[in-house]
Protein backbone atom coordinates (compact mmCIF):
# COMPACT_ATOMS: atom_id res chain seq x y z
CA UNK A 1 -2.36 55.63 -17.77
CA UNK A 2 0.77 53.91 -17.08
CA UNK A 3 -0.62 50.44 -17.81
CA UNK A 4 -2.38 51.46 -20.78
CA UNK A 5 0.82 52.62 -22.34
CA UNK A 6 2.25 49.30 -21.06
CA UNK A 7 -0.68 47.42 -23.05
CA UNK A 8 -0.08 49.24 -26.41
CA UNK A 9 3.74 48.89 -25.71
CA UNK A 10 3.19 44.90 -25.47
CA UNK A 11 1.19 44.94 -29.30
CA UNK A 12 5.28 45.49 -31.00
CA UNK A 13 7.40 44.40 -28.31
CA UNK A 14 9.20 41.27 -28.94
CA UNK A 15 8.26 38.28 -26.98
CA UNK A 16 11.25 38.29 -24.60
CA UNK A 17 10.52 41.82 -24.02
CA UNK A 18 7.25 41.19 -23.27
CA UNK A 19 8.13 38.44 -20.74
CA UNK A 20 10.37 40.92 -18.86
CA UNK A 21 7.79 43.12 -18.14
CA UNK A 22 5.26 40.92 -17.40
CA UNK A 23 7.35 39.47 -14.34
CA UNK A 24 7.96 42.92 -13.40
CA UNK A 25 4.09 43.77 -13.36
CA UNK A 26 3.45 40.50 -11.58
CA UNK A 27 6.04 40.98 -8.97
CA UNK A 28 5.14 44.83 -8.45
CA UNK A 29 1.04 43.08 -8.20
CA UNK A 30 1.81 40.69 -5.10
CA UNK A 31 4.10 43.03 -3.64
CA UNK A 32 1.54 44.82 -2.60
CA UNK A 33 2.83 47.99 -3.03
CA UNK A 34 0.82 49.37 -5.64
CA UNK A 35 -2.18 51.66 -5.14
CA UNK A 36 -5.71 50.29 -5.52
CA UNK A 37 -6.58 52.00 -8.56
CA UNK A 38 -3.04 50.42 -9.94
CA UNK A 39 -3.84 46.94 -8.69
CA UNK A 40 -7.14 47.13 -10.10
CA UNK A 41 -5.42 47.85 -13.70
CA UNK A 42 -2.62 45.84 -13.23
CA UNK A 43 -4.70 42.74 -12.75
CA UNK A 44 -6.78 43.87 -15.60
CA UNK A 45 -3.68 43.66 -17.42
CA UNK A 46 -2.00 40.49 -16.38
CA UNK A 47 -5.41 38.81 -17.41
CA UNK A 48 -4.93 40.24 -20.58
CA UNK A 49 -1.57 38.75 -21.08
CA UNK A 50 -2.57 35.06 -20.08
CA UNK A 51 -3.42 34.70 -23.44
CA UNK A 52 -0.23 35.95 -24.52
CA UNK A 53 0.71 33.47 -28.31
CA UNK A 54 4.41 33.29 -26.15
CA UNK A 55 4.22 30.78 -23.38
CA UNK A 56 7.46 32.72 -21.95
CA UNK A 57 5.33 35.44 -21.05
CA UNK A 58 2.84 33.16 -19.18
CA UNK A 59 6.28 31.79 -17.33
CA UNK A 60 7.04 34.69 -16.44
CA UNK A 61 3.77 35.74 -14.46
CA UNK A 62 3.79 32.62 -13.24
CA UNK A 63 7.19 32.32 -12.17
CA UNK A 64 6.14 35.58 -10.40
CA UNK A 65 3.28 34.85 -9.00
CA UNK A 66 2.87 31.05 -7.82
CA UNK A 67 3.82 31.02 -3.99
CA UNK A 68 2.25 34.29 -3.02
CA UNK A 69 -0.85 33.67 -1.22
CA UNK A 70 -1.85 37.59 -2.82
CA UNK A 71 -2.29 36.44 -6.68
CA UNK A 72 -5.80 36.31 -7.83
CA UNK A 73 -7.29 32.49 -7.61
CA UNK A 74 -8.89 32.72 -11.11
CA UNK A 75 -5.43 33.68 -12.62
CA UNK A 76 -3.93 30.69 -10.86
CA UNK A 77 -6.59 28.56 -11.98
CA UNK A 78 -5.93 29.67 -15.71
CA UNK A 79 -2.36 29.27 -15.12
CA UNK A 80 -2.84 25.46 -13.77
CA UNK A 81 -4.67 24.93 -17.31
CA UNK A 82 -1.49 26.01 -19.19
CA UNK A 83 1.43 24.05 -21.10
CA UNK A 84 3.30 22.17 -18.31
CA UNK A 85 6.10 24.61 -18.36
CA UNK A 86 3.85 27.13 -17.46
CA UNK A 87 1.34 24.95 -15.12
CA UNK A 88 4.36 23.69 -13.05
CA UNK A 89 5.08 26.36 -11.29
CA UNK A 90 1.61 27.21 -9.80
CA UNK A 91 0.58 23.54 -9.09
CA UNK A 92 3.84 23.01 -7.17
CA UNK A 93 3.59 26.35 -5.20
CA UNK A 94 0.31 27.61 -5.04
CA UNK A 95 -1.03 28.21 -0.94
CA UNK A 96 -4.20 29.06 -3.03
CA UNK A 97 -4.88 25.37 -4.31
CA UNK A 98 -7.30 23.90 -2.25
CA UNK A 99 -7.90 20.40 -1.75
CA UNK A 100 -10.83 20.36 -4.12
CA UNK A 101 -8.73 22.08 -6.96
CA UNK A 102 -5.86 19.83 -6.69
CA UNK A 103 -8.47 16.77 -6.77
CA UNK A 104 -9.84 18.52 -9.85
CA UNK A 105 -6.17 19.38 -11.57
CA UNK A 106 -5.21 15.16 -10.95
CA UNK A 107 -8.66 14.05 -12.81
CA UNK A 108 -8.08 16.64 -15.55
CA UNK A 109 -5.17 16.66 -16.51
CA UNK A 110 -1.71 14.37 -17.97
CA UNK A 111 0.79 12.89 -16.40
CA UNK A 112 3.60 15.26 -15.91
CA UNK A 113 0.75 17.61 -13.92
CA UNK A 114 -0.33 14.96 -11.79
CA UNK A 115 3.45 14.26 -10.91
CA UNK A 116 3.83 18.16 -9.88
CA UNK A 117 0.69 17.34 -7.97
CA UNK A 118 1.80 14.29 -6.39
CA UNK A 119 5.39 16.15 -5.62
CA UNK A 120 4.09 19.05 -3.58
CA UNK A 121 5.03 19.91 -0.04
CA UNK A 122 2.28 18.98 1.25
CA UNK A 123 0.26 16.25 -0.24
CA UNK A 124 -3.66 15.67 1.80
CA UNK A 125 -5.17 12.28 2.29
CA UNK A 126 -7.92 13.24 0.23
CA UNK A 127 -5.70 14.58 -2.64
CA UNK A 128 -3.62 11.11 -2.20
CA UNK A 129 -6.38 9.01 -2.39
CA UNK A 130 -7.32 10.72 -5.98
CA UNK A 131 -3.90 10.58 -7.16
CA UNK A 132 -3.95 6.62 -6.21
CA UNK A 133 -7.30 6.40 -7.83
CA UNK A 134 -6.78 7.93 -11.34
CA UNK A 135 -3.35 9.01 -11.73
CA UNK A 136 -0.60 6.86 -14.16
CA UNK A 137 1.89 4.82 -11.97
CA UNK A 138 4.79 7.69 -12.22
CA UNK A 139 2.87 10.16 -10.12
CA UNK A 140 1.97 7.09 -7.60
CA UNK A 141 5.67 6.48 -7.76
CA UNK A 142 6.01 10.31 -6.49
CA UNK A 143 3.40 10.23 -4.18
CA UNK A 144 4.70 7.55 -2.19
CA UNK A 145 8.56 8.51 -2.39
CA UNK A 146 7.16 12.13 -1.30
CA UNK A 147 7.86 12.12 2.69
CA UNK A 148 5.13 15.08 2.90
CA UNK A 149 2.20 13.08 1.43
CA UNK A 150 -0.14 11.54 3.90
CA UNK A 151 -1.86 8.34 2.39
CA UNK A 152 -4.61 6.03 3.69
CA UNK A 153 -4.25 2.53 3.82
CA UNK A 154 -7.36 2.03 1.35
CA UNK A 155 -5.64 4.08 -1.07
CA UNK A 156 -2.02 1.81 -0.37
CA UNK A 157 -4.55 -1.15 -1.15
CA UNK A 158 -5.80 0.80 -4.75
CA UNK A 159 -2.21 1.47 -5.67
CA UNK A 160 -1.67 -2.60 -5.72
CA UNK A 161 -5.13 -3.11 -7.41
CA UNK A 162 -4.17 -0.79 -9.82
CA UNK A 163 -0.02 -1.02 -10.25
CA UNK A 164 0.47 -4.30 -8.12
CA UNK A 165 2.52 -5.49 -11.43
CA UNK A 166 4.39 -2.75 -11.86
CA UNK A 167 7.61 -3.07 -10.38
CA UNK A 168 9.08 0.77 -9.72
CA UNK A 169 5.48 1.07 -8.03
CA UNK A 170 6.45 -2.30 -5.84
CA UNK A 171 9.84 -1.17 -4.67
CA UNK A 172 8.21 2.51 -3.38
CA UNK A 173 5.39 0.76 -1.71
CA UNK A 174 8.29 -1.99 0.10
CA UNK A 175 10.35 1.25 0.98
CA UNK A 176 7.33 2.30 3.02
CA UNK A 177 7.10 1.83 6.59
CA UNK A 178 3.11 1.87 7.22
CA UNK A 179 2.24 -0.18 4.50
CA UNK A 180 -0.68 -2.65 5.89
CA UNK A 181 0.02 -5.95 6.46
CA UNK A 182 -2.65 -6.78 3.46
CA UNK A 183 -1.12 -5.10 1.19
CA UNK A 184 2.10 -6.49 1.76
CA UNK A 185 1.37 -9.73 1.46
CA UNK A 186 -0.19 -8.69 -2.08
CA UNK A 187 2.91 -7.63 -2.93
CA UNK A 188 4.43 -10.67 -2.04
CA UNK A 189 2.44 -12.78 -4.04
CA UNK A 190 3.07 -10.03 -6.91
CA UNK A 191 6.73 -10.40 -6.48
CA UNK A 192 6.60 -14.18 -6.72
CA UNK A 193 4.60 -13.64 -9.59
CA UNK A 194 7.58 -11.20 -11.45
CA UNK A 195 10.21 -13.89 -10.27
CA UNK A 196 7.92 -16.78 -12.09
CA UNK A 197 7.71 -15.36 -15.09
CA UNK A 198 11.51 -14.11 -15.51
CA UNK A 199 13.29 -15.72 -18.84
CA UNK A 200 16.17 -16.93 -16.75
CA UNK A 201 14.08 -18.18 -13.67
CA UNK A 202 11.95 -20.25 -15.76
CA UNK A 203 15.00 -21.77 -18.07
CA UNK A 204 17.27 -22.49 -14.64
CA UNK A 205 13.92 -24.53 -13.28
CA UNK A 206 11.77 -25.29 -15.50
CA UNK A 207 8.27 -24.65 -16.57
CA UNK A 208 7.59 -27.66 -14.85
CA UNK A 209 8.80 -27.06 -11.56
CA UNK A 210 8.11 -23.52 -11.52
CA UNK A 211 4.36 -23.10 -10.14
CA UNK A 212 5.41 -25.31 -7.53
CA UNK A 213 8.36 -23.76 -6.50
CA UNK A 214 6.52 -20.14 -6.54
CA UNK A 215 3.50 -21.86 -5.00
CA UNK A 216 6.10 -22.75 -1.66
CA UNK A 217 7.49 -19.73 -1.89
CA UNK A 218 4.51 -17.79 -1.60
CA UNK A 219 2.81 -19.79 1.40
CA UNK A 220 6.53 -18.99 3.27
CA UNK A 221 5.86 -15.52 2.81
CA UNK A 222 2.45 -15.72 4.10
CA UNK A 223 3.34 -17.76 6.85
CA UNK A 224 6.49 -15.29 8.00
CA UNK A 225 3.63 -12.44 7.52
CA UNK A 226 1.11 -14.37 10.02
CA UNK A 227 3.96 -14.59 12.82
CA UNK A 228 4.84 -11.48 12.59
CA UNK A 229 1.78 -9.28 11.85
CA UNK A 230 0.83 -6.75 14.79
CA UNK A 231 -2.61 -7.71 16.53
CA UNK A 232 -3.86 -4.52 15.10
CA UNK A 233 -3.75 -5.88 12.05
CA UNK A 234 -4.55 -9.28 12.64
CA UNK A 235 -8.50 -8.89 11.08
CA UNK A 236 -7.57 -7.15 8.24
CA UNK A 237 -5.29 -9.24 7.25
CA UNK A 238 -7.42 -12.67 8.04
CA UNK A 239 -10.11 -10.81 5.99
CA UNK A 240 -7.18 -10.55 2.72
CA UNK A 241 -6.33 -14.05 3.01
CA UNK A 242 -10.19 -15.05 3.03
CA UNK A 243 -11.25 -13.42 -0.07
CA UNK A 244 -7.62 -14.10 -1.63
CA UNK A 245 -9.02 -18.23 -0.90
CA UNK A 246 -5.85 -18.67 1.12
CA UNK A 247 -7.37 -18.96 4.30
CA UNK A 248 -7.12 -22.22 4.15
CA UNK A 249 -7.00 -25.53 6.69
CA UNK A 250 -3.84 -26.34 6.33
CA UNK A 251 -2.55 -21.95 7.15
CA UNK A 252 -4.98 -22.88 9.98
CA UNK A 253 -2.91 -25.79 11.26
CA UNK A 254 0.29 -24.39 10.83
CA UNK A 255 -0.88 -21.42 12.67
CA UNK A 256 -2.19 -23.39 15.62
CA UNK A 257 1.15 -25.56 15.84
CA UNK A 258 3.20 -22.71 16.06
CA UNK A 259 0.69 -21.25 19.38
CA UNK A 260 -0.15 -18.25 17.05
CA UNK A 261 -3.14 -17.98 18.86
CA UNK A 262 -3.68 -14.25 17.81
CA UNK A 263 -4.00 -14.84 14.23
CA UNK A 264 -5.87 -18.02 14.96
CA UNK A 265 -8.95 -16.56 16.89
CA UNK A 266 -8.78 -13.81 14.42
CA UNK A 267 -9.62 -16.32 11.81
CA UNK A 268 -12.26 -18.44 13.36
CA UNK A 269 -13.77 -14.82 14.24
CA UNK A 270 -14.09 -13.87 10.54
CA UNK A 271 -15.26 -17.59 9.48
CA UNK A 272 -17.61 -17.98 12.02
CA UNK A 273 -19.01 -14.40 12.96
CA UNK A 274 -18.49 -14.66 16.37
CA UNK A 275 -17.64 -12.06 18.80
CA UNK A 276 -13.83 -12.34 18.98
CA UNK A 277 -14.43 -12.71 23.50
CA UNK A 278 -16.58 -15.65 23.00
CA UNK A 279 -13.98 -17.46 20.41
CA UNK A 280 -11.24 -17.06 22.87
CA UNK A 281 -13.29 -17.91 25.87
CA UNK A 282 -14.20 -21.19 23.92
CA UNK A 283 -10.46 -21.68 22.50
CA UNK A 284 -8.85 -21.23 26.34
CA UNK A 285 -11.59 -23.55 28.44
CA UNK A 286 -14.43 -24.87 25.83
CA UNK A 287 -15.11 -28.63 26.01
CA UNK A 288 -14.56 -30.59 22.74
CA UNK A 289 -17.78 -30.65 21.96
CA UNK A 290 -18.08 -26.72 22.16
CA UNK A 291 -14.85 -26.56 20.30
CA UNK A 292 -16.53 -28.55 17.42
CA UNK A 293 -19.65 -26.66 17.06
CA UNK A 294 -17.34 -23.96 16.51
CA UNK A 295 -15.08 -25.07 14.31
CA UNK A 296 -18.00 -26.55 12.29
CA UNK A 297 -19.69 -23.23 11.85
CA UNK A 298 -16.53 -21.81 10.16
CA UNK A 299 -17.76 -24.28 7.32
CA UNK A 300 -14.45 -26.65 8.62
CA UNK A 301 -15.18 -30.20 7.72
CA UNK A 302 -15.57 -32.97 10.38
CA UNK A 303 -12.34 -34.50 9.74
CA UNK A 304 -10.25 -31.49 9.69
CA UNK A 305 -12.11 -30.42 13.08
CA UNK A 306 -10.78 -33.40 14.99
CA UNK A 307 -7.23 -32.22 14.28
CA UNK A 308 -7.93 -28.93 14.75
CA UNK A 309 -9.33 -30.04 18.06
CA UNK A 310 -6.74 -32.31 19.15
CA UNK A 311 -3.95 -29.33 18.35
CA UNK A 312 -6.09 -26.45 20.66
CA UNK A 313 -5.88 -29.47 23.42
CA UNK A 314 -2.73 -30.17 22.99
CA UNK A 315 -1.46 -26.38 23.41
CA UNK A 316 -4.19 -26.41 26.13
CA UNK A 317 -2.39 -28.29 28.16
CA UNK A 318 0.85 -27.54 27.75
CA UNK A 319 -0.36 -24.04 28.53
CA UNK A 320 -1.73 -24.91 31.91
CA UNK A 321 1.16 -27.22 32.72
CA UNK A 322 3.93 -24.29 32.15
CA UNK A 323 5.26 -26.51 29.63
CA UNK A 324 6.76 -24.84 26.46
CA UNK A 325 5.44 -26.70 23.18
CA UNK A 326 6.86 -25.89 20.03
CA UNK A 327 5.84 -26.73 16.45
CA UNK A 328 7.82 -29.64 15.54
CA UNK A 329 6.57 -31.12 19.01
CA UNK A 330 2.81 -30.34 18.22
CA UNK A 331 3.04 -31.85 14.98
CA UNK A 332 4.48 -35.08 15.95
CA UNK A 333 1.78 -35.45 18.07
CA UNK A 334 -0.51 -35.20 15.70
CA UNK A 335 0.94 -37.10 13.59
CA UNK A 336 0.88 -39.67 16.15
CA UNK A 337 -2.47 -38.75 17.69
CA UNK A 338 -4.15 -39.48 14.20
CA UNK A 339 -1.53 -41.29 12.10
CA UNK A 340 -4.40 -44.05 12.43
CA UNK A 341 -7.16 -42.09 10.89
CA UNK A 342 -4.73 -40.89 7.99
CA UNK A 343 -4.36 -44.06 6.48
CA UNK A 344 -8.37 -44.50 6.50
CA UNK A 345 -8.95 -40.17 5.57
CA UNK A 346 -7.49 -38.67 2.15
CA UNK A 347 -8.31 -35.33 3.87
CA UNK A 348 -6.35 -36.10 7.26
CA UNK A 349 -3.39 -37.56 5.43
CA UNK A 350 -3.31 -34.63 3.13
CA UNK A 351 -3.52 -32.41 6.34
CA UNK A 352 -1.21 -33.62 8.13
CA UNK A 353 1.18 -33.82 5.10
CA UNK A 354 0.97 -30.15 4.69
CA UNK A 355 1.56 -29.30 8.25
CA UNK A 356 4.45 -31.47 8.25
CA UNK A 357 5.96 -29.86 5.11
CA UNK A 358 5.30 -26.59 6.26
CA UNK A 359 6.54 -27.44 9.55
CA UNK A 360 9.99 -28.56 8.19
CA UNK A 361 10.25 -25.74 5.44
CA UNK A 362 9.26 -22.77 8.33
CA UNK A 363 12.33 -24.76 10.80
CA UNK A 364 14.54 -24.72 8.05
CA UNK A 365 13.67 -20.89 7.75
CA UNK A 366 14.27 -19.95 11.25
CA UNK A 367 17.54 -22.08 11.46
CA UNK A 368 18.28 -19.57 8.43
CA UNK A 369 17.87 -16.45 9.46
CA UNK A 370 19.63 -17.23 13.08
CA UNK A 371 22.50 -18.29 11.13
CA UNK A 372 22.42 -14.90 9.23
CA UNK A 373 21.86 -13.13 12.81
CA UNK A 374 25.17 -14.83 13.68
CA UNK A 375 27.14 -14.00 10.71
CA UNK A 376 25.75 -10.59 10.31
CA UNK A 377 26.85 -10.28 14.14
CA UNK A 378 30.34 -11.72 13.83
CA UNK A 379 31.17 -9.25 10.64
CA UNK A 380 29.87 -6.35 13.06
């Protein structure tokens, strides 16, 4: 009887009136202090006043009822539906959500919702990965700002397909900690990318000089990237650089001259299809002919394998000698060791150009940062 009178009372009351006493009803509901027959009608009648003309009196039940895990789920589910002032509540509160809901509530519905989504306490992989499929790059900006959201890496590598240009989405990926090493070297070449096309970058050097100047930058970053990458992460990375076309002879090199043997037999695995024991087995005590059937079924021309060759010797050697090598000392040799051949081979010229440049410009680099180290040292 009591919510029948309450029902006919709601037909003249004025909106904020009626708001009042819906958040009372909805309070009294979850409370769980109401008798069964009174639940039963006091759900009947918050149902009736979800379609209430005022959205404050939808606030107000919501308001009410969004973080108890006692609120019916099909009244939360109408609720989620509702203007965002309204919807907010329940999608940021809700125990009552599942993941499946949430998935549904990202696909369905705009922006703001899908940053309410993305903002929760708790954030699932599998609600992530929809939010980095589908939603628009401020709820990706949430998600990965949101220290309660677990993310995959794939869906860390479908935030840079999809945003990779965006830069507020860039700097939240960068903040991250676990972001693959793939994905960061995306980023990188995004960033240089930005920097190219900047008014004042491109009037200080020049449209001419610019793609070059990017183009070094760029192969730096990939270079710090394979020195530094864990092991872990060694093939998916190799596999990045392979369908980026930047797993190239001259990264190969570079990589060999420096004794980055990791990221080396990680490559020649993925080129070749080899099992990564037998590549290392071969690179640590194969004979040169063994060495060249290899590197010529990673599609590596004949010219480029007798360098390649010459370098694994070379670090051979020093290896089973106890003698350090380093990559300025590597690359003179080779430069040496087939200085000969380079004025009769384009490609072996070219090679060893490239490892020499990158040789100097990744020396030049480390004599850098240890001056930083120093400085940063000294003002500590």
């Amino acid at each position: 009887m009591i919510i029948e009178a309450f029902l006919r009372w709601t037909e003249r009351a004025a909106a904020s009136d009626r708001a009042k006493a819906a958040g009372s009803l909805a309070r009294a509901y979850v409370s769980g202090r109401m008798t069964l027959e009174d639940r039963r009608a006091g759900e009947a009648a918050l149902f009736f006043l979800l379609d209430d003309p005022s959205p404050k009196v939808r606030l107000a039940i919501a308001s009410a009822i969004a973080a108890s895990t006692e609120a019916p789920r099909a009244m939360i589910h109408a609720l989620c539906r509702d203007q965002i002032e309204v919807a907010s509540h329940v999608v940021a509160l809700s125990p009552l959500l599942s993941d499946g809901d949430l998935v549904d509530i990202v696909a369905d519905t705009h922006s703001d919702v899908q940053r309410v989504v993305a903002l929760r306490a708790r954030v699932s992989v599998a609600v992530s990965a929809a939010i980095a499929e589908v939603a628009d790059w401020p709820a990706i900006c949430d998600l990965l700002e949101n220290e309660g959201a677990t993310i995959a890496a794939i869906s860390l590598r479908r935030i840079v397909e999809r945003y990779g240009e965006n830069g507020d989405v860039r700097c939240a990926l960068l903040a991250r900690a676990d972001i693959p090493c793939d994905v960061r070297h995306q980023l990188a070449m995004h960033v240089g990318e930005a920097l190219a096309a900047l008014p004042l970058v491109r009037s200080a050097i020049g449209d001419g000089r610019i793609a070059r100047v990017t183009k070094d930058a760029c192969q730096q970053a990939t270079l710090r990237m394979v020195s530094e990458v864990e092991v872990s992460e060694l093939p998916a990375l190799v596999e990045h650089l392979r369908i980026q076309g930047q797993l190239t002879s001259a990264l190969l090199m570079h990589a060999l001259c420096q004794g980055n043997i990791d990221f080396f037999a990680a490559a020649i695995v993925t080129l070749t299809g080899q099992p990564p024991t037998r590549v290392r087995a071969i690179l640590a005590d194969g004979r040169e002919a063994t060495l060249r059937a290899m590197y010529r079924s990673a599609q590596i021309s004949e010219a480029t394998c007798r360098v390649l060759i010459s370098a694994t010797l070379i670090w051979r050697r020093a290896g089973r000698d106890g003698r350090v090598s380093t990559t300025g000392s590597v690359a003179e040799l080779l430069m040496h060791r087939h200085g000969v051949e380079a004025e009769h081979s384009t490609e072996i010229a070219e090679l060893l150009m490239l490892v020499e440049r990158l040789n100097l410009t990744h020396r030049r680099r480390i004599a850098c940062d240890a001056a930083l180290d120093m400085k940063s040292r000294r003002a500590a």
